[in-house]
N, C-alpha and C. Protein backbone atom coordinates (compact mmCIF):
# COMPACT_ATOMS: atom_id res chain seq x y z
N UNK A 1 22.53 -7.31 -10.97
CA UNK A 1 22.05 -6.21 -10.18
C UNK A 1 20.52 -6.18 -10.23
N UNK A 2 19.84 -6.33 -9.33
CA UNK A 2 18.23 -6.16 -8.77
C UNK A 2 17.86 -4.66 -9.43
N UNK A 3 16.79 -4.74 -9.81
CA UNK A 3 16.27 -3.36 -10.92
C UNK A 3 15.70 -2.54 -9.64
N UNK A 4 16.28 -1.29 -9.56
CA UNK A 4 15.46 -0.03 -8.29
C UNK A 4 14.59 -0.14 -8.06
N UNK A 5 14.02 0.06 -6.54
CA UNK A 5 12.72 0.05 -6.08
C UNK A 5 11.98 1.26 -5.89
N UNK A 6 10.72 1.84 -6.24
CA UNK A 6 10.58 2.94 -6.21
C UNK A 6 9.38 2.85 -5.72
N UNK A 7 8.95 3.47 -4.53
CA UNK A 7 7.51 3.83 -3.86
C UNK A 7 6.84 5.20 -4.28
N UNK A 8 6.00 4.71 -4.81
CA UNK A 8 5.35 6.04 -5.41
C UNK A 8 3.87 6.17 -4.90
N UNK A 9 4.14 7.51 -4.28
CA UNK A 9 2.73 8.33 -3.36
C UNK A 9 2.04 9.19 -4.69
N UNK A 10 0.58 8.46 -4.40
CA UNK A 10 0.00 9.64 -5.65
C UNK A 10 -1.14 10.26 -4.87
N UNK A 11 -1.17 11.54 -4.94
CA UNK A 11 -2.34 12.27 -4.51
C UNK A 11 -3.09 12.47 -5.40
N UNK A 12 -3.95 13.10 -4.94
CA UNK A 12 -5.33 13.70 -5.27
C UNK A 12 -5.68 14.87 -6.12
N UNK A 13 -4.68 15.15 -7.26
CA UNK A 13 -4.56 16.45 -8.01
C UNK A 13 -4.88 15.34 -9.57
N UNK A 14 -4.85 16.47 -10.11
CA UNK A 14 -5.22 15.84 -11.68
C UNK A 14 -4.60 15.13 -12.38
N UNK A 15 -3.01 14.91 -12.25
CA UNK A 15 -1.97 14.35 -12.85
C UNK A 15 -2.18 12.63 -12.50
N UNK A 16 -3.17 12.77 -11.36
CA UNK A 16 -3.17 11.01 -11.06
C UNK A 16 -3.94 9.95 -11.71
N UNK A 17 -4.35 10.93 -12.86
CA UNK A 17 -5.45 10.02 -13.66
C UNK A 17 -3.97 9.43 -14.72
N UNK A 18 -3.00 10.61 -14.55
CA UNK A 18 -2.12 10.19 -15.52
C UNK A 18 -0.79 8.90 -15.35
N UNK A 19 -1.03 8.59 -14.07
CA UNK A 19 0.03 7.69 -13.37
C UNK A 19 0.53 6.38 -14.59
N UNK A 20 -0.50 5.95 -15.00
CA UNK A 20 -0.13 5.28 -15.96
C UNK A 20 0.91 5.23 -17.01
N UNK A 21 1.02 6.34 -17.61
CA UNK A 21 2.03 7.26 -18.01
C UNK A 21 3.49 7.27 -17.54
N UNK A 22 3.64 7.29 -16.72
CA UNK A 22 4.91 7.38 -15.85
C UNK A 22 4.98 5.77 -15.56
N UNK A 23 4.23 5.29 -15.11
CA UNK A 23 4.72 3.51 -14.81
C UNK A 23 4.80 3.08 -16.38
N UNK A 24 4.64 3.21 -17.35
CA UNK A 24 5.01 2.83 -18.46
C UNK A 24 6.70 3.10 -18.87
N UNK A 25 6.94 4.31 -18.34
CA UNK A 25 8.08 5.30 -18.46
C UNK A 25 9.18 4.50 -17.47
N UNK A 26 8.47 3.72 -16.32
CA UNK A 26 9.34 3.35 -15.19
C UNK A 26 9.80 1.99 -15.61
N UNK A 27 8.15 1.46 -16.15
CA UNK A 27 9.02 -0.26 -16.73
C UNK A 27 9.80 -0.19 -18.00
N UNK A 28 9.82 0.75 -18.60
CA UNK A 28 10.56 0.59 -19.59
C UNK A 28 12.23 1.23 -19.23
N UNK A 29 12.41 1.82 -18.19
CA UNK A 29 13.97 1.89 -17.52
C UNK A 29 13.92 1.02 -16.92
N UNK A 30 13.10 -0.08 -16.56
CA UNK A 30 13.47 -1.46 -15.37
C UNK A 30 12.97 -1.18 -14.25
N UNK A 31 12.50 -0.22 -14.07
CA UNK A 31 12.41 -0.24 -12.61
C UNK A 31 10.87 -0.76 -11.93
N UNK A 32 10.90 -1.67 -10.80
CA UNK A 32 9.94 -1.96 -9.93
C UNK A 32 9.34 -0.83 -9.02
N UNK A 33 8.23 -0.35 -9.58
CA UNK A 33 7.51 0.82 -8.94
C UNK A 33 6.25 -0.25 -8.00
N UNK A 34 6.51 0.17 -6.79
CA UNK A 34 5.28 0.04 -5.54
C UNK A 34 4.50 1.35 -5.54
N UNK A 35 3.20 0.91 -5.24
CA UNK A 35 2.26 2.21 -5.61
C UNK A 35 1.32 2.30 -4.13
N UNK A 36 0.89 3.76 -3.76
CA UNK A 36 0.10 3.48 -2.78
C UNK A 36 -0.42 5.31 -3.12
N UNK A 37 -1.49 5.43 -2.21
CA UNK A 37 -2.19 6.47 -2.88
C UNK A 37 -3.34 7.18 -1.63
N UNK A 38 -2.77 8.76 -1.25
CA UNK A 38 -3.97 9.39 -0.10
C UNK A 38 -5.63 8.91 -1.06
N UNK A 39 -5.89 8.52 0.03
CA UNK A 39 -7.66 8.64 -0.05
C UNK A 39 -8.09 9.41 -1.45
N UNK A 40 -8.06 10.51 -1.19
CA UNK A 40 -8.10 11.46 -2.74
C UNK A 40 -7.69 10.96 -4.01
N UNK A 41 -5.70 10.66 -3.84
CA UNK A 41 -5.21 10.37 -5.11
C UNK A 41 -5.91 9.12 -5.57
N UNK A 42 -6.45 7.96 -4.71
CA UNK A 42 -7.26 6.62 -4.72
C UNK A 42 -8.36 6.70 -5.62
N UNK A 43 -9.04 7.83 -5.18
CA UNK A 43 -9.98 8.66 -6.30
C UNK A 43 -10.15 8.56 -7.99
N UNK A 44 -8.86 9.70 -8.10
CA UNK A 44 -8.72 10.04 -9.35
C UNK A 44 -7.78 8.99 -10.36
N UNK A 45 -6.95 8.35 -9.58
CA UNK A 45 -5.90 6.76 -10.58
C UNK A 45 -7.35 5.74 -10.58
N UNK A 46 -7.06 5.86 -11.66
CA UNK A 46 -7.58 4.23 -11.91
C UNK A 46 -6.64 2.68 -11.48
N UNK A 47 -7.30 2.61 -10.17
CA UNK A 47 -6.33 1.90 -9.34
C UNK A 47 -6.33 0.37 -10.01
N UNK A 48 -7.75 0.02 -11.08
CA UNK A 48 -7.76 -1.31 -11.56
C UNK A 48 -6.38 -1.12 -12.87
N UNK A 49 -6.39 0.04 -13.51
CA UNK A 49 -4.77 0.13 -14.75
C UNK A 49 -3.36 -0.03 -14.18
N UNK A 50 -3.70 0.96 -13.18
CA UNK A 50 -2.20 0.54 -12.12
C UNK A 50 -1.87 -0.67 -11.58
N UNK A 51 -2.87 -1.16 -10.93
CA UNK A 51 -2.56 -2.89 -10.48
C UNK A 51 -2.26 -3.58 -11.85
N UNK A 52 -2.67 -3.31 -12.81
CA UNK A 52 -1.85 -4.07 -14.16
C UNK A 52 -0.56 -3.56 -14.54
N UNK A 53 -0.39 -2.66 -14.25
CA UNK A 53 1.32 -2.38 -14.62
C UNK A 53 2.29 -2.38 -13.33
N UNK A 54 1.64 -2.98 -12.51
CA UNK A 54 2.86 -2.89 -11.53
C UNK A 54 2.69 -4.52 -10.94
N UNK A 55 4.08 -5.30 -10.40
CA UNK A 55 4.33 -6.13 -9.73
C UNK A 55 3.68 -6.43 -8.39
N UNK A 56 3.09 -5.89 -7.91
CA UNK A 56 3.50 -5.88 -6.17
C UNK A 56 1.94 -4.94 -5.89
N UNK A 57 0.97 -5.76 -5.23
CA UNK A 57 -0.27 -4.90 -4.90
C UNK A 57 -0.43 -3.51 -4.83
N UNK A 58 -1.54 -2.43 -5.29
CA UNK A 58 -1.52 -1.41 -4.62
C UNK A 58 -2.15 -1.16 -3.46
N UNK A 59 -1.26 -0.31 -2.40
CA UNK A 59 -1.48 -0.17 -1.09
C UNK A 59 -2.83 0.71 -0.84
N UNK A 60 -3.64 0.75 -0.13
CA UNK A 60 -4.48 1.83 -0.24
C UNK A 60 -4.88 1.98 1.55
N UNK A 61 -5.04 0.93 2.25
CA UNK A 61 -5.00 0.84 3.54
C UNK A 61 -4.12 0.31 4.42
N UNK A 62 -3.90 0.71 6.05
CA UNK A 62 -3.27 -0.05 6.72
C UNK A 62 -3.42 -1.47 6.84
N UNK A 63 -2.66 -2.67 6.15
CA UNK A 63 -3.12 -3.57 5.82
C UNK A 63 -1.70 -4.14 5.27
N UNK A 64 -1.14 -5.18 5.43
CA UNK A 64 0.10 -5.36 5.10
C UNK A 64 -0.24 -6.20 3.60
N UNK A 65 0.58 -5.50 2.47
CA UNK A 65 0.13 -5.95 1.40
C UNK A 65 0.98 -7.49 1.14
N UNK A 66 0.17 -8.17 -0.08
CA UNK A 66 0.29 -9.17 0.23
C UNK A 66 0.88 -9.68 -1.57
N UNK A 67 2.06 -9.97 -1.94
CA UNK A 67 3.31 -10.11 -1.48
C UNK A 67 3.58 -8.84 -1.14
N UNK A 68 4.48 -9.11 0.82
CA UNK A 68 5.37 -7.93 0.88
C UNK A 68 6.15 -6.98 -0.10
N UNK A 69 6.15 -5.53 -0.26
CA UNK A 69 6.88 -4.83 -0.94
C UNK A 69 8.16 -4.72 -0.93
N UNK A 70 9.05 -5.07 -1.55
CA UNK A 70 10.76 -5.28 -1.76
C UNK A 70 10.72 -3.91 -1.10
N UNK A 71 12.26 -3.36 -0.30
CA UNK A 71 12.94 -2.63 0.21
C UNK A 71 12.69 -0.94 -0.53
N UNK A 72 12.71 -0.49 -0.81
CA UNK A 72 12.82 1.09 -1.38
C UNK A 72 13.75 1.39 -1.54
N UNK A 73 13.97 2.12 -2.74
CA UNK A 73 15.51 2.43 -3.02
C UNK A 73 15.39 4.43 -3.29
N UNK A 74 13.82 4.68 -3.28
CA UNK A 74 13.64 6.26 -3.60
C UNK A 74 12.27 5.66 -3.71
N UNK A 75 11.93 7.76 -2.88
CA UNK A 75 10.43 7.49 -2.51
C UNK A 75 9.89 9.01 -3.52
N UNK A 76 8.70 8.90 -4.36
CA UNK A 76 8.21 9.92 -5.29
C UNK A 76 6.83 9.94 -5.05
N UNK A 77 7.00 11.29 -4.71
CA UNK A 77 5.67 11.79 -4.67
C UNK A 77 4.92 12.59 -5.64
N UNK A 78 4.28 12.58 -6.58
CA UNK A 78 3.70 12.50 -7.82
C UNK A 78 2.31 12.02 -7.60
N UNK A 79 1.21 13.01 -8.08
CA UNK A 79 1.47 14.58 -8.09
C UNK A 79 1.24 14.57 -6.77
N UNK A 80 2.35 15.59 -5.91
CA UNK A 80 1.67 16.24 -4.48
C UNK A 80 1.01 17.23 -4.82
N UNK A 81 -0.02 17.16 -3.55
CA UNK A 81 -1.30 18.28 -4.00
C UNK A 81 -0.51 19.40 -2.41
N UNK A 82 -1.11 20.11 -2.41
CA UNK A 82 -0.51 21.85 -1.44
C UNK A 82 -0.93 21.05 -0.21
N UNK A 83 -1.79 20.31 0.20
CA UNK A 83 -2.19 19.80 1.49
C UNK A 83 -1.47 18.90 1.78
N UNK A 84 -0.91 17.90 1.02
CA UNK A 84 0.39 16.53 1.02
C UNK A 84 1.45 17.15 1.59
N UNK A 85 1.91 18.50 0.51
CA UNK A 85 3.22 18.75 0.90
C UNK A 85 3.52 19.40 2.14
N UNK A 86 2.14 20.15 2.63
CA UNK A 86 2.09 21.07 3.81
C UNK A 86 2.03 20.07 5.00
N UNK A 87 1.37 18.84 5.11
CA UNK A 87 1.04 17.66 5.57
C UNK A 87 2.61 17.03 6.15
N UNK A 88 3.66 16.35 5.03
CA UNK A 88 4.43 16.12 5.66
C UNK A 88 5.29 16.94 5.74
N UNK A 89 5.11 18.62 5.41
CA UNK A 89 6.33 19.63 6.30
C UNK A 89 6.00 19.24 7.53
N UNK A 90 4.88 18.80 8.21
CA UNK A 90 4.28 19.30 9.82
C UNK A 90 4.14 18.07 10.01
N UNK A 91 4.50 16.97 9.62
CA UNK A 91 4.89 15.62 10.51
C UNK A 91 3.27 15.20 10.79
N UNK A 92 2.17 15.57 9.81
CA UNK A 92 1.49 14.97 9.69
C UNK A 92 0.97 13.72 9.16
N UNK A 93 0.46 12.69 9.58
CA UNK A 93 0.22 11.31 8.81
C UNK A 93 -1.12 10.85 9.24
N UNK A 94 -1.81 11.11 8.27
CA UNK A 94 -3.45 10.72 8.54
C UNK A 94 -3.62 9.92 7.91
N UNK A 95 -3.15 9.68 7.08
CA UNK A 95 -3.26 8.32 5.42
C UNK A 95 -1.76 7.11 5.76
N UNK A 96 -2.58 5.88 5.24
CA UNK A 96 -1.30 5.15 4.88
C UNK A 96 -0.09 5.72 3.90
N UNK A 97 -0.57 6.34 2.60
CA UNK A 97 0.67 7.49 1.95
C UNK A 97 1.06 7.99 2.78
N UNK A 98 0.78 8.82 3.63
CA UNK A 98 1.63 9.67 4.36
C UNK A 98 2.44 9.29 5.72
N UNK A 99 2.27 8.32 5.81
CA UNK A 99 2.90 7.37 7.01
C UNK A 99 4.00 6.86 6.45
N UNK A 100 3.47 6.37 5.34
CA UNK A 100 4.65 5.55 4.67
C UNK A 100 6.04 6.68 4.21
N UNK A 101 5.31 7.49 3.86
CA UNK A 101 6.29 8.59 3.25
C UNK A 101 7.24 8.90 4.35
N UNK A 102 6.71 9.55 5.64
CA UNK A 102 7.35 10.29 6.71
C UNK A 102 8.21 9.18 7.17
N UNK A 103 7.70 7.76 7.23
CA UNK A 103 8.44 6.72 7.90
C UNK A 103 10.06 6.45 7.23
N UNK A 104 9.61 6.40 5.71
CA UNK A 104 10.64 6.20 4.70
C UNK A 104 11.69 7.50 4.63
N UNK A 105 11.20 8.63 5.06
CA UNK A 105 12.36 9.99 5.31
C UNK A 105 12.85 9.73 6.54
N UNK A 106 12.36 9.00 7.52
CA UNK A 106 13.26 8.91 8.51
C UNK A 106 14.15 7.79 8.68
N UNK A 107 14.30 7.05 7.26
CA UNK A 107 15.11 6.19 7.46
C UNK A 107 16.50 6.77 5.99
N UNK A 108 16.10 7.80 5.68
CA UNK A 108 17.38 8.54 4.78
C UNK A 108 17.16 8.10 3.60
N UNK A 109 16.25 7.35 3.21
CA UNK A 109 15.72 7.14 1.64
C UNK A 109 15.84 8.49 0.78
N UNK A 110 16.17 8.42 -0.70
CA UNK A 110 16.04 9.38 -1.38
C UNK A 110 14.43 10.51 -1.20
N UNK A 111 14.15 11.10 -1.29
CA UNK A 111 12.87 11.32 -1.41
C UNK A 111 12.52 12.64 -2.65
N UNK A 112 11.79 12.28 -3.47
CA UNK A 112 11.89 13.57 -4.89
C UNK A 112 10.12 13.74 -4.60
N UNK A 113 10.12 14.86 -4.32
CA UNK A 113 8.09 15.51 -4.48
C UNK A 113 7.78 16.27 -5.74
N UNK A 114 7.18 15.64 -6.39
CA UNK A 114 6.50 16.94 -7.73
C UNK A 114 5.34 17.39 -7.48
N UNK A 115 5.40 18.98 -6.86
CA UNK A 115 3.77 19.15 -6.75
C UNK A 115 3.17 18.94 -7.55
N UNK A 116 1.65 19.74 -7.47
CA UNK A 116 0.75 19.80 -8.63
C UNK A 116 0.03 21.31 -8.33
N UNK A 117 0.30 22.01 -7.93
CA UNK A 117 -0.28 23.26 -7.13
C UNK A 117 -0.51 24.46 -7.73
N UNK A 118 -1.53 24.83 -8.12
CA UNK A 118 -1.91 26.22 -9.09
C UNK A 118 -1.48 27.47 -8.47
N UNK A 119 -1.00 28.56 -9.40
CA UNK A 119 0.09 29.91 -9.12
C UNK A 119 -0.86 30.17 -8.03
N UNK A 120 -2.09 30.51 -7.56
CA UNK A 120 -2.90 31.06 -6.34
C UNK A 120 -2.29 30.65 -5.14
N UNK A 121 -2.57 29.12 -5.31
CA UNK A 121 -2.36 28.39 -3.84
C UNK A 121 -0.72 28.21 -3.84
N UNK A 122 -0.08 28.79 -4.85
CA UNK A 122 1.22 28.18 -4.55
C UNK A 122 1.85 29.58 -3.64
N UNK A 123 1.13 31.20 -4.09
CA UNK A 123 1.61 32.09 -3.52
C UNK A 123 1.53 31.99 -1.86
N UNK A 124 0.62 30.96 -0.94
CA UNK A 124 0.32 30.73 0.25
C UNK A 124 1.62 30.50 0.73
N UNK A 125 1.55 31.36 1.65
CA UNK A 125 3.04 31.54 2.78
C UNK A 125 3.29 30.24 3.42
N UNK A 126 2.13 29.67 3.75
CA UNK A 126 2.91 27.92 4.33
C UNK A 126 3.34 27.15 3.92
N UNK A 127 2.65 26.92 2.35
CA UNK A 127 3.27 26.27 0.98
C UNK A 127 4.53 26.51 0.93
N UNK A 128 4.72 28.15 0.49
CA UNK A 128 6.06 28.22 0.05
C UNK A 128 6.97 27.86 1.62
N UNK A 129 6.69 28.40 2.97
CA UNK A 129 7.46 27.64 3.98
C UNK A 129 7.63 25.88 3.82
N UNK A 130 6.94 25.34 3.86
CA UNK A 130 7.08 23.75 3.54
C UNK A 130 7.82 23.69 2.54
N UNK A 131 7.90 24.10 1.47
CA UNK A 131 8.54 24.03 -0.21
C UNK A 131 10.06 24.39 1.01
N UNK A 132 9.99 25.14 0.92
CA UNK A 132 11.67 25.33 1.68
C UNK A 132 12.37 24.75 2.40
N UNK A 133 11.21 24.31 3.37
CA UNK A 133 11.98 23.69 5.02
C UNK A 133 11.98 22.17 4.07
N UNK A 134 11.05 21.57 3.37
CA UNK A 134 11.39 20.39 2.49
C UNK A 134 12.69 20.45 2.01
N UNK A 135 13.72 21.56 1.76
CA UNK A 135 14.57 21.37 0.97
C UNK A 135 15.73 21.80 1.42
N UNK A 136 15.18 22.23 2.49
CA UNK A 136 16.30 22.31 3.87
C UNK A 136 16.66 20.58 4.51
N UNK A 137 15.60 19.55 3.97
CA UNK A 137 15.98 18.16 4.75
C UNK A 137 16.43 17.78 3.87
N UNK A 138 16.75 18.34 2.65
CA UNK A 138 17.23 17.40 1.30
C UNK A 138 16.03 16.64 0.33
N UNK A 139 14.85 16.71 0.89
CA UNK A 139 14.22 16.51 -0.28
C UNK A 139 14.38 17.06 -1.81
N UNK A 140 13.95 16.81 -2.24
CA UNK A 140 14.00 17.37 -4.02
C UNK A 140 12.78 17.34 -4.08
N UNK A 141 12.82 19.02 -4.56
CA UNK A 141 11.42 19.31 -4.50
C UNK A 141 11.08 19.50 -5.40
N UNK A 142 10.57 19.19 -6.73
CA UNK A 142 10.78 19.64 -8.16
C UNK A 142 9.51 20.48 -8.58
N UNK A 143 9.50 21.76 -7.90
CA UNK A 143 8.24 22.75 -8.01
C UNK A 143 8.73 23.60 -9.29
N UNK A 144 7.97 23.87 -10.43
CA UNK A 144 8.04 24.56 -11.51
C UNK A 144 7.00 26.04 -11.09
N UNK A 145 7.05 26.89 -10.47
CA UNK A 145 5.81 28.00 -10.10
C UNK A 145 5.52 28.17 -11.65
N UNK A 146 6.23 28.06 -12.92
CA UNK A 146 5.66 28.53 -14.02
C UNK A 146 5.04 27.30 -15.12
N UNK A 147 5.29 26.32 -14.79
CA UNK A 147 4.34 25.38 -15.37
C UNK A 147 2.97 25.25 -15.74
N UNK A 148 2.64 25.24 -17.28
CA UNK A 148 1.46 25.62 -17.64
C UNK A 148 0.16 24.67 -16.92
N UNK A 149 -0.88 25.55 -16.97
CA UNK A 149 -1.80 24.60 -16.86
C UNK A 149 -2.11 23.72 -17.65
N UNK A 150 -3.40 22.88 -17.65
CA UNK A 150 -3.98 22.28 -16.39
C UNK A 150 -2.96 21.48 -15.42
N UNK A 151 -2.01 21.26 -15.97
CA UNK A 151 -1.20 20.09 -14.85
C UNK A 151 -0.55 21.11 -14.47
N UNK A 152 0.23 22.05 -13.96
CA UNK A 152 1.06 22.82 -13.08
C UNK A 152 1.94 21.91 -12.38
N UNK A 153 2.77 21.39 -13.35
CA UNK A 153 3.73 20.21 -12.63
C UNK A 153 4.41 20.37 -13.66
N UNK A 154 6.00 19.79 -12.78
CA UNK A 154 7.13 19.40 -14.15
C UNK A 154 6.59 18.43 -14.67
N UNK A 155 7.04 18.32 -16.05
CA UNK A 155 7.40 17.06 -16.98
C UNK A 155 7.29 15.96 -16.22
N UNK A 156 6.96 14.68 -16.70
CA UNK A 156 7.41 13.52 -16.59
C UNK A 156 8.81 13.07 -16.91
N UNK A 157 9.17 13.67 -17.36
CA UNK A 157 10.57 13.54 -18.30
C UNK A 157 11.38 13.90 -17.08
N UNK A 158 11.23 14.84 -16.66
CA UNK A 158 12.22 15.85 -16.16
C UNK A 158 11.82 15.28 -14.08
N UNK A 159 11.21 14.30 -14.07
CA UNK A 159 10.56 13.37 -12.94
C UNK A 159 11.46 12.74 -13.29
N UNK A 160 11.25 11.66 -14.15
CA UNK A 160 11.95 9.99 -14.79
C UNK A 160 13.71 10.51 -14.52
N UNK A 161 13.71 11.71 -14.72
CA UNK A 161 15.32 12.01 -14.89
C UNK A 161 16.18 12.60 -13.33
N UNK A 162 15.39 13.11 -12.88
CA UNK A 162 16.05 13.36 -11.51
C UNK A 162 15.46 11.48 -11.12
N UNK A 163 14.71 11.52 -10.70
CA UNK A 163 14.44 9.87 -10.34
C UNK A 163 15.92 8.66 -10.86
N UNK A 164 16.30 8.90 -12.19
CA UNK A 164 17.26 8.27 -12.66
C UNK A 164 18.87 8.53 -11.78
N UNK A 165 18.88 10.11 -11.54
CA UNK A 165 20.27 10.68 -11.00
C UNK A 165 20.14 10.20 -9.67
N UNK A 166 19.35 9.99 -8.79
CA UNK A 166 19.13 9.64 -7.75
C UNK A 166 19.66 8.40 -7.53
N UNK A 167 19.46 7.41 -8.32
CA UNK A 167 19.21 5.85 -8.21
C UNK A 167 20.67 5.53 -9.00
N UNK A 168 21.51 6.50 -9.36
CA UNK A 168 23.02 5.96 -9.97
C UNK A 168 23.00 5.81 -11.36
N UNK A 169 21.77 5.96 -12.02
CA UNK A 169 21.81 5.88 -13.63
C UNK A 169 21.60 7.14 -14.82
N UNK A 170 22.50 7.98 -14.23
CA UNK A 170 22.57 8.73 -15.34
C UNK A 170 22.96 8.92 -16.56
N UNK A 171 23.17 7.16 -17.33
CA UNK A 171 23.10 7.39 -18.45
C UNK A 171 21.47 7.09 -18.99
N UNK A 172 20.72 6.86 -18.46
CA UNK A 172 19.32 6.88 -18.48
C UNK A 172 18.95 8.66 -18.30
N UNK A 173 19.04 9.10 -17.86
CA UNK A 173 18.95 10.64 -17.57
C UNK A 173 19.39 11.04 -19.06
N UNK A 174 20.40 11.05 -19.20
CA UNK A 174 21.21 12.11 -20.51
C UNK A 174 20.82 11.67 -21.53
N UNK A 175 19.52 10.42 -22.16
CA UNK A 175 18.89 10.08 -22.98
C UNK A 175 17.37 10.83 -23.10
N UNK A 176 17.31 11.70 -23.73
CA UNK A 176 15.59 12.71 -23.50
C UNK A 176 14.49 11.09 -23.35
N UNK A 177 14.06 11.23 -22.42
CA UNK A 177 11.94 10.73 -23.13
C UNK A 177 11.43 11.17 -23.47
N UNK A 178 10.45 10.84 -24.30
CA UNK A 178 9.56 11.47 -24.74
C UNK A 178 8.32 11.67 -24.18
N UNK A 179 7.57 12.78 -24.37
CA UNK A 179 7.03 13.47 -23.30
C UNK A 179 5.82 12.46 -23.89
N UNK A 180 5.06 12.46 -22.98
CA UNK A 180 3.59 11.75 -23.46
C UNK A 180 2.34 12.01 -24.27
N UNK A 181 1.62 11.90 -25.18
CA UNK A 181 1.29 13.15 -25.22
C UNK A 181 -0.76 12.87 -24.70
């Protein structure tokens, strides 16, 4: 059996310095994570650490990467920032991330979003409309409103583990990770 393919959108919030973190978390369940990243999230990842832990170029422009990216098996968005998620409620795509994303929901791919969005901006009525109508298409939206700062995001753990239920391996799930520290 071929190890899951996982496309992972990173924005532009603070958690993307932490990506590293989580692709450590991903190769050590097996899985082949493809990486690509809005303008912003491009920013804050250190896109030279990521190209070392992952197989398969990171995407950053329209530009067909070079080796092609294997198929997708679930698409994660980590961290979405309030403009990402509001972005593809409204079928917006200004970035290669966000093209790729909207393209990959219209072909019935899993899709799991972890914001990153502070209690202020999360009380915004369009936010919380997008947070909904997202979960009206079946996305998995894994918004914590009480998640401490500075990261205002779920766990990695509690990412790695819906990510796992998704992809058929929940005996990977019902094993805790350990959180990073």
């Amino acid at each position: 059996m071929t190890p899951p393919v996982i496309y992972l959108i990173v924005c532009g919030a603070g958690p993307a310095a932490d990506i590293p973190t989580f692709l450590n978390l991903a190769n050590q369940a097996g899985w082949t994570v493809c990486v690509t990243a809005t303008p912003q999230g491009a920013e804050l990842m250190d896109v030279a650490q990521v190209s070392n832990l992952v197989d398969y170029p990171v995407r950053l422009a329209y530009e067909k990467p070079s080796p092609p990216w294997p198929p997708a098996d679930l698409v994660l968005v980590v961290p979405a920032t309030i403009n990402s998620v509001n972005k593809f409620a409204a079928g917006i795509v200004d970035s290669v991330a966000l093209a790729l994303l909207t393209e990959l929901f219209g072909v019935d791919l899993p899709v799991v979003i972890a914001p990153n969005v502070n209690p202020a901006l999360a009380r915004h009525p369009s936010y919380r409309e997008s947070i909904e109508q997202l979960r009206q298409w079946a996305v998995h939206v894994l918004f914590d409103p009480s998640a401490p700062p500075p990261t205002w995001m779920v766990s990695w753990r509690t990412i790695l583990n819906t990510c796992s239920l998704l992809l058929g391996q929940p005996e990977l799930a019902r094993h805790p990770t350990p959180e990073p520290h």
